[in-house]
Each structure stands twice: as C-alpha cells, then as structure tokens.
Protein backbone atom coordinates (compact mmCIF):
# COMPACT_ATOMS: atom_id res chain seq x y z
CA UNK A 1 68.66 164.80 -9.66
CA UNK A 2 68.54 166.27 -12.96
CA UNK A 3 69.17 169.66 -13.90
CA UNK A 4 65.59 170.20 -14.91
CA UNK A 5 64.46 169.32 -11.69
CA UNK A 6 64.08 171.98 -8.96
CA UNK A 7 66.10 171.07 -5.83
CA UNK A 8 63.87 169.61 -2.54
CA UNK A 9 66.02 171.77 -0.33
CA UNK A 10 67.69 175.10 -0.53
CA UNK A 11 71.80 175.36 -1.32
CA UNK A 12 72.58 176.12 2.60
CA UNK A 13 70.41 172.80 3.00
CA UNK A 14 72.55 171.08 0.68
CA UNK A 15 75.87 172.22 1.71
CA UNK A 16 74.77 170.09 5.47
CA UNK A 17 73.64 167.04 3.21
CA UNK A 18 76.67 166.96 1.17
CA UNK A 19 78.96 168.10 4.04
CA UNK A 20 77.28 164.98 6.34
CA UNK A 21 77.96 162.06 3.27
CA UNK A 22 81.64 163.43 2.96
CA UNK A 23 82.18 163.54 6.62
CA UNK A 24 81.08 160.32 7.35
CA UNK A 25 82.69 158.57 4.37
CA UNK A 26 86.49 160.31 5.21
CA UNK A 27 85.76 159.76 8.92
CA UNK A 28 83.88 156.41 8.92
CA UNK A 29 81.47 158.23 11.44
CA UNK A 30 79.01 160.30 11.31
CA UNK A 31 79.83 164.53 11.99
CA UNK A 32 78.86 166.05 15.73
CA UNK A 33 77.10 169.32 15.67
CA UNK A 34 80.42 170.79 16.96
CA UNK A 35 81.98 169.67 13.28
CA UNK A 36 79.03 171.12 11.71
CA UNK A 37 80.02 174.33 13.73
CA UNK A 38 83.92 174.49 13.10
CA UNK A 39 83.25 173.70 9.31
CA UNK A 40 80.87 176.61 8.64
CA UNK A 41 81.48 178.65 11.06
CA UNK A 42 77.96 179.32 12.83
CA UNK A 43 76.65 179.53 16.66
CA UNK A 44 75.25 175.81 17.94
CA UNK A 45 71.51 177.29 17.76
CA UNK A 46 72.32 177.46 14.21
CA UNK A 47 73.49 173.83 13.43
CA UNK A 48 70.49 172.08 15.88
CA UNK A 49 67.93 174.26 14.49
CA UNK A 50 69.02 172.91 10.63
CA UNK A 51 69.56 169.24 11.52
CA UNK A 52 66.46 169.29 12.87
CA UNK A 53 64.78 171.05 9.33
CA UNK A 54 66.85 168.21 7.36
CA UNK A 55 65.10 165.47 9.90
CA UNK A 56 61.55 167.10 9.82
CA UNK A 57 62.06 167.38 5.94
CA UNK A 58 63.43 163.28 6.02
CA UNK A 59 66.55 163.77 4.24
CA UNK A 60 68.54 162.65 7.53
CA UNK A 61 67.65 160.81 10.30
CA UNK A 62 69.30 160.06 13.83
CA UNK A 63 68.65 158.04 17.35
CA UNK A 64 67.73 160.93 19.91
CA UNK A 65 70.12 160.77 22.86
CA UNK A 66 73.24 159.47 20.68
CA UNK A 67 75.90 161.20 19.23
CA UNK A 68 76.87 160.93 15.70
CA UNK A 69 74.24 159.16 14.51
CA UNK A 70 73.33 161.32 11.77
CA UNK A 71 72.17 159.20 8.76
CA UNK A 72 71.23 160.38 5.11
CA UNK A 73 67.71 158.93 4.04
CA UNK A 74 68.94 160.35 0.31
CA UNK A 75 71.16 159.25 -2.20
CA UNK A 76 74.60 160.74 -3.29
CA UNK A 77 73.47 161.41 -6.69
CA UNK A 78 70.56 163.89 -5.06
CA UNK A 79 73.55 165.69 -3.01
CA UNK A 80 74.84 169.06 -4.87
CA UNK A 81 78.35 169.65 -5.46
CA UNK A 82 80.29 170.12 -1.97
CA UNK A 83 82.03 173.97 -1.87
C-alpha cells in the first residue's frame, strides 16, 4: 500500500491482520482467539466480534467449526507495521 493511499481498515484492524501473518509464520499455525486475547489484552466478545469485521470486510477468512484456521485473503505488503 502506498503512503498516499488511505488504509481499507482502521490501525486496531491492522494490528489483528499483522498480528495473524506474524503468528502464523513464527508458529506455522494459525492464532486461536485465546492468543488474540493474551496478546492484546481484551475480553473474548472483543476478539470474535473483530475476526468476524476482518471476515465480513474479506481480509481473513476461516472454516466455521475449526480452530485455527484463520487465513489472510491480503498480502504482507498491505499489512502496517506490527507494534
């Protein structure tokens, strides 16, 4: 993404998306919404309702029913810098 451009999601967004392609390339599997919850310290509600914006918005998808199968559907060079 260039700097010009205006991001497709907001910096909390981005934070997930980065924080899912880092996961899952140190880990060689995809994060659980507990991981989600340990790294950034919010309530369950919090991490379901936002992977399921990211899905709805098609920057991630997953198989229903499975556990870490959270996929990105965008490319590294769209992910912001991971804080």
């Amino acid at each position: 993404m260039n700097k010009e451009e205006s991001p497709l999601f907001t910096a909390k967004q981005g934070q997930y998306l980065a924080f899912i392609y880092y996961y899952t390339k140190v880990n060689g599997i995809a994060p659980a919404e507990s991981d989600f919850e340990r790294y950034f310290g919010t309530a369950s509600s919090s991490v379901h309702s936002m992977i399921s914006v990211l899905k709805k918005k098609k920057f991630i998808t997953s198989v229903t029913g499975k556990s870490r199968s959270i996929e990105l559907l965008i490319g590294k060079d769209q992910l912001p810098e991971f804080k």
